[in-house]
N, C-alpha and C. Protein backbone atom coordinates (compact mmCIF):
# COMPACT_ATOMS: atom_id res chain seq x y z
N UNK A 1 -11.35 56.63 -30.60
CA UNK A 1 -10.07 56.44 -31.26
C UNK A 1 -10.31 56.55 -32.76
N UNK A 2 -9.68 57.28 -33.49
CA UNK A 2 -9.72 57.79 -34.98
C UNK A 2 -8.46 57.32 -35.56
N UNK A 3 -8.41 56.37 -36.35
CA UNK A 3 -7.14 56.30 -37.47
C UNK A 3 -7.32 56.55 -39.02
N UNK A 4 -6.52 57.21 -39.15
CA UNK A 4 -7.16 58.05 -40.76
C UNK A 4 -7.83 58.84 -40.90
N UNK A 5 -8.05 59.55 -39.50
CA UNK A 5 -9.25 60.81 -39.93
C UNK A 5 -8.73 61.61 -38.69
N UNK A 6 -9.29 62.87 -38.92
CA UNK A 6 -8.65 63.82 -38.27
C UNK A 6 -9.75 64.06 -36.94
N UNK A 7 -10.99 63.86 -37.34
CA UNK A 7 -12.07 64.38 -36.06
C UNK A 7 -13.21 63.35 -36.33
N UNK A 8 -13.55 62.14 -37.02
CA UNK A 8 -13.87 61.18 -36.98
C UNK A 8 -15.14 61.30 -38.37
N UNK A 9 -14.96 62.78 -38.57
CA UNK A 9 -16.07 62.91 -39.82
C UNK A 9 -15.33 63.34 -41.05
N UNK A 10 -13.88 64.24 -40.60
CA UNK A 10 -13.64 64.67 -42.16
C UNK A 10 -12.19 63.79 -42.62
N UNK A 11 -12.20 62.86 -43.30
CA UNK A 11 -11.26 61.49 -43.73
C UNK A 11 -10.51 62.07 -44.80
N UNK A 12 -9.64 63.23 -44.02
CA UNK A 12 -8.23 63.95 -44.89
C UNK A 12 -7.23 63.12 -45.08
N UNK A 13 -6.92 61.81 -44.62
CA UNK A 13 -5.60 61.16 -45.04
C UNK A 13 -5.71 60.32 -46.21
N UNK A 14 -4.86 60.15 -46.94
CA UNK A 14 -4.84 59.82 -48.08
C UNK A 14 -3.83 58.88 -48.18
N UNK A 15 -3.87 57.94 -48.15
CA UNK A 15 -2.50 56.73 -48.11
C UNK A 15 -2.45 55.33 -47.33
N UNK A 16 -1.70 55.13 -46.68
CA UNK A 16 -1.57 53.53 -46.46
C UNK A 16 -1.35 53.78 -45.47
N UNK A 17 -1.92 52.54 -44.58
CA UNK A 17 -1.73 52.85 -43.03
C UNK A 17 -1.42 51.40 -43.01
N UNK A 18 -0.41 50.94 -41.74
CA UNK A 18 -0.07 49.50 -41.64
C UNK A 18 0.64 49.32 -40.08
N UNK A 19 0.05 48.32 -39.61
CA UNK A 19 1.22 48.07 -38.46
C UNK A 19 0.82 49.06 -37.46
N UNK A 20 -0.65 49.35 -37.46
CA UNK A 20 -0.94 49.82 -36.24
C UNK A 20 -1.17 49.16 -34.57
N UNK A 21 -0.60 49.88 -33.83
CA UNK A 21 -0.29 49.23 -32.12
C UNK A 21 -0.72 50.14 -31.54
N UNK A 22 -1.86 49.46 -30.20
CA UNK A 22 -2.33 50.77 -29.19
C UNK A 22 -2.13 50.17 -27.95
N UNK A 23 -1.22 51.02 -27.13
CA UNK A 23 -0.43 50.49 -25.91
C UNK A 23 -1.44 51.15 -24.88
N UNK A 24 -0.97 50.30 -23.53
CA UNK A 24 -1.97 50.75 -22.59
C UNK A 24 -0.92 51.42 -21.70
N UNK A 25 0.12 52.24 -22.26
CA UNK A 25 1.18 52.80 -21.00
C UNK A 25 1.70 53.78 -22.37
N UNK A 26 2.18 55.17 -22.00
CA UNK A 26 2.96 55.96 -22.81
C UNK A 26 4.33 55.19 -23.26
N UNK A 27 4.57 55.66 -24.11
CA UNK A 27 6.01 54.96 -25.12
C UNK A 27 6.65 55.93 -25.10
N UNK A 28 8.26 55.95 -24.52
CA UNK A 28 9.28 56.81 -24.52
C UNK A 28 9.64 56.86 -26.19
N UNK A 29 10.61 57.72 -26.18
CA UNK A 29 11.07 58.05 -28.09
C UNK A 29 12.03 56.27 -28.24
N UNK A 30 12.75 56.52 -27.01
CA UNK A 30 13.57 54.96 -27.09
C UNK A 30 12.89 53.29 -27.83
N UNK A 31 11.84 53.63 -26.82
CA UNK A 31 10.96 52.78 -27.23
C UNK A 31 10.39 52.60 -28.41
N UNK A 32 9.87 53.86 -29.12
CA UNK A 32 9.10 54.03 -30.51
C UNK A 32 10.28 53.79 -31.37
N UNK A 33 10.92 53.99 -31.25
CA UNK A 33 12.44 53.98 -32.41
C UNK A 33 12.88 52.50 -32.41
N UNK A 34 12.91 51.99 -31.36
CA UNK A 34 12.91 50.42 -31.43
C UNK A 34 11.40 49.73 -32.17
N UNK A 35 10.56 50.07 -31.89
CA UNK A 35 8.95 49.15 -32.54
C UNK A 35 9.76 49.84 -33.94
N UNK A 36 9.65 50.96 -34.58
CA UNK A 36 9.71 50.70 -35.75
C UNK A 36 11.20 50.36 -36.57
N UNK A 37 12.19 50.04 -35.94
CA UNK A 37 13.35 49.74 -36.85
C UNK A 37 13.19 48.44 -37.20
N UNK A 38 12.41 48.10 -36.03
CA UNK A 38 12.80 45.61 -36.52
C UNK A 38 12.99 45.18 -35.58
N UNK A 39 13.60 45.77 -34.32
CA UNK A 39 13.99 45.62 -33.39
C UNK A 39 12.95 44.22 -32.66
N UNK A 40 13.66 43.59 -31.82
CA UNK A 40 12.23 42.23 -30.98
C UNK A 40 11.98 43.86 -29.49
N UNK A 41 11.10 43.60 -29.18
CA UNK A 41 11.05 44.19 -28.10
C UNK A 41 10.79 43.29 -26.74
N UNK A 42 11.77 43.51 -25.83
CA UNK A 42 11.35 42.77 -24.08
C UNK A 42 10.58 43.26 -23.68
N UNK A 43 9.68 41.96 -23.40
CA UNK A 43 8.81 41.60 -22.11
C UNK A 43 9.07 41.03 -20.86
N UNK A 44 8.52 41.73 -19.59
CA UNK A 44 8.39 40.74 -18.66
C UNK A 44 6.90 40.82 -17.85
N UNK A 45 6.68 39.02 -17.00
CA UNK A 45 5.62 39.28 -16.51
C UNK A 45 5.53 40.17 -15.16
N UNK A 46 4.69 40.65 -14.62
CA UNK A 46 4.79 41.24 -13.48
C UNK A 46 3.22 40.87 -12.73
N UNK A 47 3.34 40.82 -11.19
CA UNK A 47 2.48 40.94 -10.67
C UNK A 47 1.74 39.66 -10.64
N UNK A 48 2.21 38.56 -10.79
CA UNK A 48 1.55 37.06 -11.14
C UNK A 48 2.40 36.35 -9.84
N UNK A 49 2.70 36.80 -8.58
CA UNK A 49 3.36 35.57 -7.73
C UNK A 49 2.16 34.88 -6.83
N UNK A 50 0.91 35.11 -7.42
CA UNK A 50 0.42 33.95 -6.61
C UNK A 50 0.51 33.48 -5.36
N UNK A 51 1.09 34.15 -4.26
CA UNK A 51 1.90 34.87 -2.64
C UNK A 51 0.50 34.26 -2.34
N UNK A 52 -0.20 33.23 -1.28
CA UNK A 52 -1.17 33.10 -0.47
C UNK A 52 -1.15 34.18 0.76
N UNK A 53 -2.64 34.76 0.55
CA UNK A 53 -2.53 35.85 1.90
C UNK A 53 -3.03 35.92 3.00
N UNK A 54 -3.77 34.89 3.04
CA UNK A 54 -4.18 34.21 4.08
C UNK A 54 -3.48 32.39 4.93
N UNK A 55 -2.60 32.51 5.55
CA UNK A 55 -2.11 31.30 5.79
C UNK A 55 -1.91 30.50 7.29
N UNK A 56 -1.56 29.15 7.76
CA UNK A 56 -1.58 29.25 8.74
C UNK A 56 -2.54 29.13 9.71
N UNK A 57 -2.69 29.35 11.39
CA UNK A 57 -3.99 29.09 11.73
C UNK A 57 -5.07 29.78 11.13
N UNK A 58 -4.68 30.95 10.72
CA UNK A 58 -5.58 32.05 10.00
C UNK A 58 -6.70 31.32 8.89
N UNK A 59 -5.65 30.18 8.36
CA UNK A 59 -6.33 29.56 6.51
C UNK A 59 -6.51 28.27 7.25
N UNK A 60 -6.45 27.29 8.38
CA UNK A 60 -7.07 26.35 8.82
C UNK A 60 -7.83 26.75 9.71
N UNK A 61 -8.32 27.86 10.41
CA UNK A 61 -9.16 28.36 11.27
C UNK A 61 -8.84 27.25 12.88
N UNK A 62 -7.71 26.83 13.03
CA UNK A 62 -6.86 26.07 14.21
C UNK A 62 -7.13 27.01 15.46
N UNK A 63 -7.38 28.16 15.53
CA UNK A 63 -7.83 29.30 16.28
C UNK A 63 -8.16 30.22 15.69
N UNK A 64 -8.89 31.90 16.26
CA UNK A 64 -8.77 32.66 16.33
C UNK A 64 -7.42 33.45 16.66
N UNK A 65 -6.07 33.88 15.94
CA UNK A 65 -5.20 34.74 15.81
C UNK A 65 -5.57 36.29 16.29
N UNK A 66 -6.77 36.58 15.65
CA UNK A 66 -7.04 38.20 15.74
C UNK A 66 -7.21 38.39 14.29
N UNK A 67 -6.86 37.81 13.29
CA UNK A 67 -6.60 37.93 12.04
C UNK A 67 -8.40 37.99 11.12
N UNK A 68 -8.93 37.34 11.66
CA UNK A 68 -10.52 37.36 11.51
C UNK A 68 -11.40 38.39 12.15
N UNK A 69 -12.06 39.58 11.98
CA UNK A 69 -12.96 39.55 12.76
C UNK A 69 -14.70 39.42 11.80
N UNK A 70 -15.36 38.34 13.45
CA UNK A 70 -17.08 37.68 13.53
C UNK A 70 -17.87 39.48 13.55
N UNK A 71 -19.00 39.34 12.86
CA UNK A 71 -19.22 39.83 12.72
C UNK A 71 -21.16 39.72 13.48
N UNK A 72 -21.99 40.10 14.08
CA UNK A 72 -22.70 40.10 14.79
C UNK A 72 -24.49 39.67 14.13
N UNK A 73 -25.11 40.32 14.24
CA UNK A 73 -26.46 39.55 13.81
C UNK A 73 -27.13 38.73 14.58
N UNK A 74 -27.84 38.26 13.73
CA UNK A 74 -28.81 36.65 14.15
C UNK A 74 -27.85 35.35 14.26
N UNK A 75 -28.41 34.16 15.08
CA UNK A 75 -27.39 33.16 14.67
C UNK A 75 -25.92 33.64 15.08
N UNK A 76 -24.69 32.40 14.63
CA UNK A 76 -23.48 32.89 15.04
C UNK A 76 -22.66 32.82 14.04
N UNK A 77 -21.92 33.20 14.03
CA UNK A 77 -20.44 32.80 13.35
C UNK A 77 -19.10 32.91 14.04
N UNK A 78 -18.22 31.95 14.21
CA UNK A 78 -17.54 31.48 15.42
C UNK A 78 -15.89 30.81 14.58
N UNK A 79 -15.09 31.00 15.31
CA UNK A 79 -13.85 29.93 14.80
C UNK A 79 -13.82 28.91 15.48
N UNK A 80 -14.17 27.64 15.54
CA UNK A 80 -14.43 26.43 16.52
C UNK A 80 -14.63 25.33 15.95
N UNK A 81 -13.62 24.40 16.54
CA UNK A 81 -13.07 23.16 16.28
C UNK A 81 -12.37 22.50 15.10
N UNK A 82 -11.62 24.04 14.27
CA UNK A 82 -10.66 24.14 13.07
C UNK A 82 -11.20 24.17 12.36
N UNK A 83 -12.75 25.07 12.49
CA UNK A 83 -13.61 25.10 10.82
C UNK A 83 -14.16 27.04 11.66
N UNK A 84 -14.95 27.47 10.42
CA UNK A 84 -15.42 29.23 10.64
C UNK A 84 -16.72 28.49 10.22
N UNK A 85 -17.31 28.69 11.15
CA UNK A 85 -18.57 27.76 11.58
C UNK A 85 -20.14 29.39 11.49
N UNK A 86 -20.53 28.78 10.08
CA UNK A 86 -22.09 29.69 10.15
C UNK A 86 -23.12 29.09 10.43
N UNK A 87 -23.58 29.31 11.49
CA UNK A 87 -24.94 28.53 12.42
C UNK A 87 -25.92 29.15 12.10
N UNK A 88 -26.69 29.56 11.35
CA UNK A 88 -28.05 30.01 10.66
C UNK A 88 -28.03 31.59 11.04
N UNK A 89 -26.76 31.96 10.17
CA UNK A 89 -26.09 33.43 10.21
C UNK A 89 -26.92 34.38 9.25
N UNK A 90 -27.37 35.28 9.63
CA UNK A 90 -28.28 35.91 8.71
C UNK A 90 -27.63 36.52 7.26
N UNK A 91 -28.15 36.67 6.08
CA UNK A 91 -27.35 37.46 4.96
C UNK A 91 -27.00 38.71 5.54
N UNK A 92 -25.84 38.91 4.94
CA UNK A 92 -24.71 40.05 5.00
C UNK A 92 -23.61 40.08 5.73
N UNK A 93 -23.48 38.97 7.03
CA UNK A 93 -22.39 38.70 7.82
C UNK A 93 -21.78 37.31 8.02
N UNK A 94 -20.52 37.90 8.66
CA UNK A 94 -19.44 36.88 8.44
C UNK A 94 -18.04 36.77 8.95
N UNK A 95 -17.13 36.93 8.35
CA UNK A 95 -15.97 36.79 8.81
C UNK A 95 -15.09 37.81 7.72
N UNK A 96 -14.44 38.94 8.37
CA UNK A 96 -14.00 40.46 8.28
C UNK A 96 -12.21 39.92 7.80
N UNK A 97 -11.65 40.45 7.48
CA UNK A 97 -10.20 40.65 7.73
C UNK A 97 -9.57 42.35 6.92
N UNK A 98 -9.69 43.31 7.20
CA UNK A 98 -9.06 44.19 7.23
C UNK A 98 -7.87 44.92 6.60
N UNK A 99 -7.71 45.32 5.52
CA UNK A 99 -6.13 45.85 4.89
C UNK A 99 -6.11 44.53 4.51
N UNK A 100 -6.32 43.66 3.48
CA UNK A 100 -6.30 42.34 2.90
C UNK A 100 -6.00 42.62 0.88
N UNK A 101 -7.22 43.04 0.80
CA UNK A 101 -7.19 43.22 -0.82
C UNK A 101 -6.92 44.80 -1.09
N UNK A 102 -6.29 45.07 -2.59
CA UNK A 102 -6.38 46.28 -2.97
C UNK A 102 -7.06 46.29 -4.69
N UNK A 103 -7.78 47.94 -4.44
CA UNK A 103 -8.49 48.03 -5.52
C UNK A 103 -8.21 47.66 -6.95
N UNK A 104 -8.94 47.32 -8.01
CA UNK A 104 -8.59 47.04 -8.89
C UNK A 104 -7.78 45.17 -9.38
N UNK A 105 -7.33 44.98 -8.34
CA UNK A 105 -6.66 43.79 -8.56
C UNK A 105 -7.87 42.37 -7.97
N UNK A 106 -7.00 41.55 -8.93
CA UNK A 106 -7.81 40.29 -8.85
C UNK A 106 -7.58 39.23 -8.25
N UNK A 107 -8.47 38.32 -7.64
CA UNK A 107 -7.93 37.57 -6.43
C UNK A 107 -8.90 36.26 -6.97
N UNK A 108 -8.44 35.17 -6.23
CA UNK A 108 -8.97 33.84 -6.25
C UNK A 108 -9.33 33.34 -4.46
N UNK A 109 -10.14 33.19 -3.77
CA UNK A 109 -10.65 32.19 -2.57
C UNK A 109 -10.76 30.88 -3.00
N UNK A 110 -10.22 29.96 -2.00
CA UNK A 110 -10.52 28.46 -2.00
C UNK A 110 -10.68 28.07 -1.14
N UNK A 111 -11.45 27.54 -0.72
CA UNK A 111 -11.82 26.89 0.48
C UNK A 111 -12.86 25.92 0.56
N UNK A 112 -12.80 24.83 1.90
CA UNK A 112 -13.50 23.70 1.48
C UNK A 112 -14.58 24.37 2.42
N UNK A 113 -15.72 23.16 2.23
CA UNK A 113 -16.96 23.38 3.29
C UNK A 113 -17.58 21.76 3.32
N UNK A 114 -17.89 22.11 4.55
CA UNK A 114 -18.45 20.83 4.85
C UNK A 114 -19.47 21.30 5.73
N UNK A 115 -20.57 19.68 6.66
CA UNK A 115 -21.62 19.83 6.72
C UNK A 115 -22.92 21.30 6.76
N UNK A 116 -22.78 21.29 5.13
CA UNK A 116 -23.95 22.31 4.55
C UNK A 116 -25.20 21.75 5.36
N UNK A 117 -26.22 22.45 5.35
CA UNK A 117 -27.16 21.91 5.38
C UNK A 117 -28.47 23.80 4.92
N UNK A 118 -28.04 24.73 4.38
CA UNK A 118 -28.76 26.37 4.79
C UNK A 118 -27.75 26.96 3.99
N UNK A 119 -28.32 28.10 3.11
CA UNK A 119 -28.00 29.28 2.67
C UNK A 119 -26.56 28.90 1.23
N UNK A 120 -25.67 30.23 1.46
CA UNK A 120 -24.76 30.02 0.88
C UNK A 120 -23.87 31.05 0.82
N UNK A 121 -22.52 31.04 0.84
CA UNK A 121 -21.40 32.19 1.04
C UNK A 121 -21.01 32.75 -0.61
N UNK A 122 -20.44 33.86 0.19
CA UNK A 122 -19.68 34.50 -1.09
C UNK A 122 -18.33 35.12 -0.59
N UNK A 123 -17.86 35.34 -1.71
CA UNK A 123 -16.53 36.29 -0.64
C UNK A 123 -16.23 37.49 -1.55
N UNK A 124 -16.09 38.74 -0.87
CA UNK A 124 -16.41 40.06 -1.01
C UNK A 124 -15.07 40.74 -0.74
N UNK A 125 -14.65 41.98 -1.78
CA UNK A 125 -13.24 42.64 -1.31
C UNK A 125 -13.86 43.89 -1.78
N UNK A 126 -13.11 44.77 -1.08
CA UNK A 126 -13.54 46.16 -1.23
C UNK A 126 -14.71 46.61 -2.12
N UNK A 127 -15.68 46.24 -1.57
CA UNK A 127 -17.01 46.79 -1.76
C UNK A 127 -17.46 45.53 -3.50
N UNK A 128 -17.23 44.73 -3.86
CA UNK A 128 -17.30 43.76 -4.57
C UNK A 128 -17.45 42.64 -4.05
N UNK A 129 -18.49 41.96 -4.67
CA UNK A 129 -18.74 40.65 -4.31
C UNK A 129 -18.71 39.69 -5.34
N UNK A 130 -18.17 38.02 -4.83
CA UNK A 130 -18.17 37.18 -6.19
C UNK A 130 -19.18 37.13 -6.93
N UNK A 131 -18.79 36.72 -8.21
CA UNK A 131 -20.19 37.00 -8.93
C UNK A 131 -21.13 35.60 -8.76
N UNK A 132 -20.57 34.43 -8.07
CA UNK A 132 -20.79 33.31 -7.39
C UNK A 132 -21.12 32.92 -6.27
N UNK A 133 -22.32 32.49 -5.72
CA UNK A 133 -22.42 31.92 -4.36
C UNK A 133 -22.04 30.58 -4.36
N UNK A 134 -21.81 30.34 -3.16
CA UNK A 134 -21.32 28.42 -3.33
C UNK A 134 -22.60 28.25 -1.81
N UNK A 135 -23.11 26.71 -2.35
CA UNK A 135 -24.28 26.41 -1.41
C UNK A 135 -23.79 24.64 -1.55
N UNK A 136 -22.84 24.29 -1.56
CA UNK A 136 -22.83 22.88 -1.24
C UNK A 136 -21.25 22.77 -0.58
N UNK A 137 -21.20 21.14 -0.17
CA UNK A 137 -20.08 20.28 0.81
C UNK A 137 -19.48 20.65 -0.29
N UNK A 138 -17.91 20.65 -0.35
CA UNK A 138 -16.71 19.84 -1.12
C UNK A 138 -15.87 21.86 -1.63
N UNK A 139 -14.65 21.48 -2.18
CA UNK A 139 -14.01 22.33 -2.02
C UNK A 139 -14.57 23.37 -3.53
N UNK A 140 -14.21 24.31 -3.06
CA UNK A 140 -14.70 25.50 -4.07
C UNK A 140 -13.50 26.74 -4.26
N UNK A 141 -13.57 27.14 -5.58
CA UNK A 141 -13.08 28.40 -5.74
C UNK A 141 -13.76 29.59 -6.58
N UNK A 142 -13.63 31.14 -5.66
CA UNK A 142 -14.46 32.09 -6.22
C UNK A 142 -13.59 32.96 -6.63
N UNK A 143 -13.32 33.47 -7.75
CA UNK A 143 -12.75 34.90 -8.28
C UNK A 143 -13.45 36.18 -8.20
N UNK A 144 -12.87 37.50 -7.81
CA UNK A 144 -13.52 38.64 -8.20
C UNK A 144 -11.96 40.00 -8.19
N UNK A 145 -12.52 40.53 -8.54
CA UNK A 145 -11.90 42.31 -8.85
C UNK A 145 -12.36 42.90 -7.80
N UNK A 146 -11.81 43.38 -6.82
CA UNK A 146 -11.12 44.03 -5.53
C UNK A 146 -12.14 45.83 -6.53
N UNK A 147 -13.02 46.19 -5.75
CA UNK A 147 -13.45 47.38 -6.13
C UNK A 147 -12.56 48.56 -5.24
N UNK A 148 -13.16 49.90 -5.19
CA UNK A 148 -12.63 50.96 -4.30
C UNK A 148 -12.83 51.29 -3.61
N UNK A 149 -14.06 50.89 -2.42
CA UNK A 149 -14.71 51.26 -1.00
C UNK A 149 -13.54 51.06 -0.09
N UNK A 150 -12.55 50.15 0.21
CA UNK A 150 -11.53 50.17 1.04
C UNK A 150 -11.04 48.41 1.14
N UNK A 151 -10.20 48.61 1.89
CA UNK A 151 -9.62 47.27 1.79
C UNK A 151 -9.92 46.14 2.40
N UNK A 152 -10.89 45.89 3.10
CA UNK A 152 -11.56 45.15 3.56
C UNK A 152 -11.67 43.71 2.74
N UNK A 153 -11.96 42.47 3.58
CA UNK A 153 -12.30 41.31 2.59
C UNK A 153 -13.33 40.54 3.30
N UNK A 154 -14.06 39.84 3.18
CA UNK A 154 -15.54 39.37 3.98
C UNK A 154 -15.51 38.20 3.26
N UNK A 155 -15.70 36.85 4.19
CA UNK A 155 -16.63 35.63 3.80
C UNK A 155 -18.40 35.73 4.13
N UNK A 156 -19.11 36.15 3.04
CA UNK A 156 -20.26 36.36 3.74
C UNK A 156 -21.25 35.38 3.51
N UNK A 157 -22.10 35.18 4.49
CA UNK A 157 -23.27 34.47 4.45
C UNK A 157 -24.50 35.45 3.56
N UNK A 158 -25.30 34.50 2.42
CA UNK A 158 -26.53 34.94 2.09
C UNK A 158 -27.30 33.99 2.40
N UNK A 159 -28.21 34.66 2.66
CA UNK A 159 -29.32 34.01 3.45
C UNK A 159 -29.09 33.30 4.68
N UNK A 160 -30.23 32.82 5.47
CA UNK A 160 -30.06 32.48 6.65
C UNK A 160 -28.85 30.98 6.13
N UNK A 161 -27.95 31.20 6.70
CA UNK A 161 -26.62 29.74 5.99
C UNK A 161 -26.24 28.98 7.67
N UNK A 162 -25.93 27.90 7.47
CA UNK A 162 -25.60 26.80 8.71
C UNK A 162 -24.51 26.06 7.68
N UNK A 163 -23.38 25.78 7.95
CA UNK A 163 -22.29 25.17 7.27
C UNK A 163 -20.86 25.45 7.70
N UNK A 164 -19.93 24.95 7.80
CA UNK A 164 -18.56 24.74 8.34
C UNK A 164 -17.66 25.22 6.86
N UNK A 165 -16.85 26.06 7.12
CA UNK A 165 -15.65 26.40 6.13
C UNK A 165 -14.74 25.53 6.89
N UNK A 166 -13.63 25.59 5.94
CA UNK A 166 -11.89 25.49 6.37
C UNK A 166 -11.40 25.44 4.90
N UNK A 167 -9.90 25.01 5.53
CA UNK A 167 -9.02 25.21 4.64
C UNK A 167 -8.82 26.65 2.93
N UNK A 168 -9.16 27.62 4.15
CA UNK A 168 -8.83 29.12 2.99
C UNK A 168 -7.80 29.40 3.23
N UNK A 169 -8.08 29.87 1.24
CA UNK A 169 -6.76 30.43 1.24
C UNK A 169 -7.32 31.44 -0.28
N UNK A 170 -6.29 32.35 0.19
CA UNK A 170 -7.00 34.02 -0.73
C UNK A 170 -5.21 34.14 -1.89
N UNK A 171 -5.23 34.14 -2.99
CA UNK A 171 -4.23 34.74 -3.59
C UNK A 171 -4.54 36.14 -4.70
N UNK A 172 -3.24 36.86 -5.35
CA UNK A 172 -3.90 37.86 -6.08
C UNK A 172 -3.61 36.62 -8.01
N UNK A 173 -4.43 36.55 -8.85
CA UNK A 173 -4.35 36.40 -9.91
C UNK A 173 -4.18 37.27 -11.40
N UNK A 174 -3.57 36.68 -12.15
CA UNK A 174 -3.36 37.50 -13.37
C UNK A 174 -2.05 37.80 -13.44
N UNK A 175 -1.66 38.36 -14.91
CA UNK A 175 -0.56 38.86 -15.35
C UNK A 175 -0.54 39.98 -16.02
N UNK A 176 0.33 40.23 -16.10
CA UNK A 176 0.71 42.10 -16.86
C UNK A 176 2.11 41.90 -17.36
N UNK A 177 1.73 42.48 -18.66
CA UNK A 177 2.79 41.95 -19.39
C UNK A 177 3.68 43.63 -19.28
N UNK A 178 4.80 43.58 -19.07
CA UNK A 178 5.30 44.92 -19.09
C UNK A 178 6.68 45.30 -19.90
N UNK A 179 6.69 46.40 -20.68
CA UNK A 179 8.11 46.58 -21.37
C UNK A 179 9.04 46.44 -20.69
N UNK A 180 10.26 45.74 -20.89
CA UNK A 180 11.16 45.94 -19.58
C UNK A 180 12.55 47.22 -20.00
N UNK A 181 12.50 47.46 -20.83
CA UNK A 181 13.31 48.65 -21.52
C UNK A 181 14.44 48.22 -21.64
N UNK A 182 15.31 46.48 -21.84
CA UNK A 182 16.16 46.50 -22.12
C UNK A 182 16.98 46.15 -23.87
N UNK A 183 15.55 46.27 -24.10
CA UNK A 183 15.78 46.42 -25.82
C UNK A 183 15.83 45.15 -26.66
């Protein structure tokens, strides 16, 4: 990005520059004619409802729905007795759910765990993983950015892990502030 210069080496402008703005979306003429008369310009937020997407027996693990799928290995991982139960589950598997997250966007997991005793989870969306493992009892939350491998979302075990989840729950986070064009 060059202001005041034409190709970043030869500095042909000669004068006053002020009140520079660099938008992350093209600006109609409507728009530019409003930033510079005085005009206030509208905002609104978008994309911040915080919608839980996991809920239900699905987010108390009360059963298996179909909404989960266990994923195979050493050891087990099971939905049983209202917790997603990792019994000395080897790293990389876990519990699947399918068309869940989309790329680019950002999400929050919460969920409690109880009797730890091995390893530690993470939770993973399209080919991204938290940048956090959690390895103890009591409730936790992990953030990450939804990459582009596909839509997939995974609670995964690293390392050989033995410990009881419940109570998840997955939302998307953040805001975007957007012109709303009504002047």
């Amino acid at each position: 990005l060059y202001i005041g210069s034409f190709d970043g080496t030869n500095y042909n402008f000669n004068g006053s520059i002020g009140g520079v703005q660099i938008w992350n979306k093209v600006l109609d003429a409507s728009e530019v004619k409003e930033l510079y008369s005085g005009k206030s310009v509208s905002y609104e937020y978008k994309g911040a409802n915080n919608t839980d997407l996991v809920t239900g027996d699905d987010s108390t693990f009360a059963s298996n729905t179909g909404f989960w799928t266990l994923s195979g290995g050493t050891g087990t991982v099971s939905i049983t007795s209202g917790v997603l139960r990792f019994d000395e589950k080897q790293s990389g598997w876990g519990a699947k759910r399918q068309n869940l997250v989309t790329a680019g966007k950002a999400y929050r997991a919460t969920f409690t765990i109880s009797n730890y005793s091995a390893g530690s989870i993470k939770v993973y969306g399209n080919g991204v993983y938290s940048s956090t493992a959690v390895s103890s009892n009591g409730t936790h939350s992990l953030e990450f950015v939804a990459g582009n491998a596909n839509t997939d979302f995974w609670i995964n075990s690293i390392g050989t892990t033995t410990l009881d989840l419940d109570d998840f729950t997955l939302v998307p986070i953040g805001a975007v502030a957007e012109y709303d064009g009504t002047g």
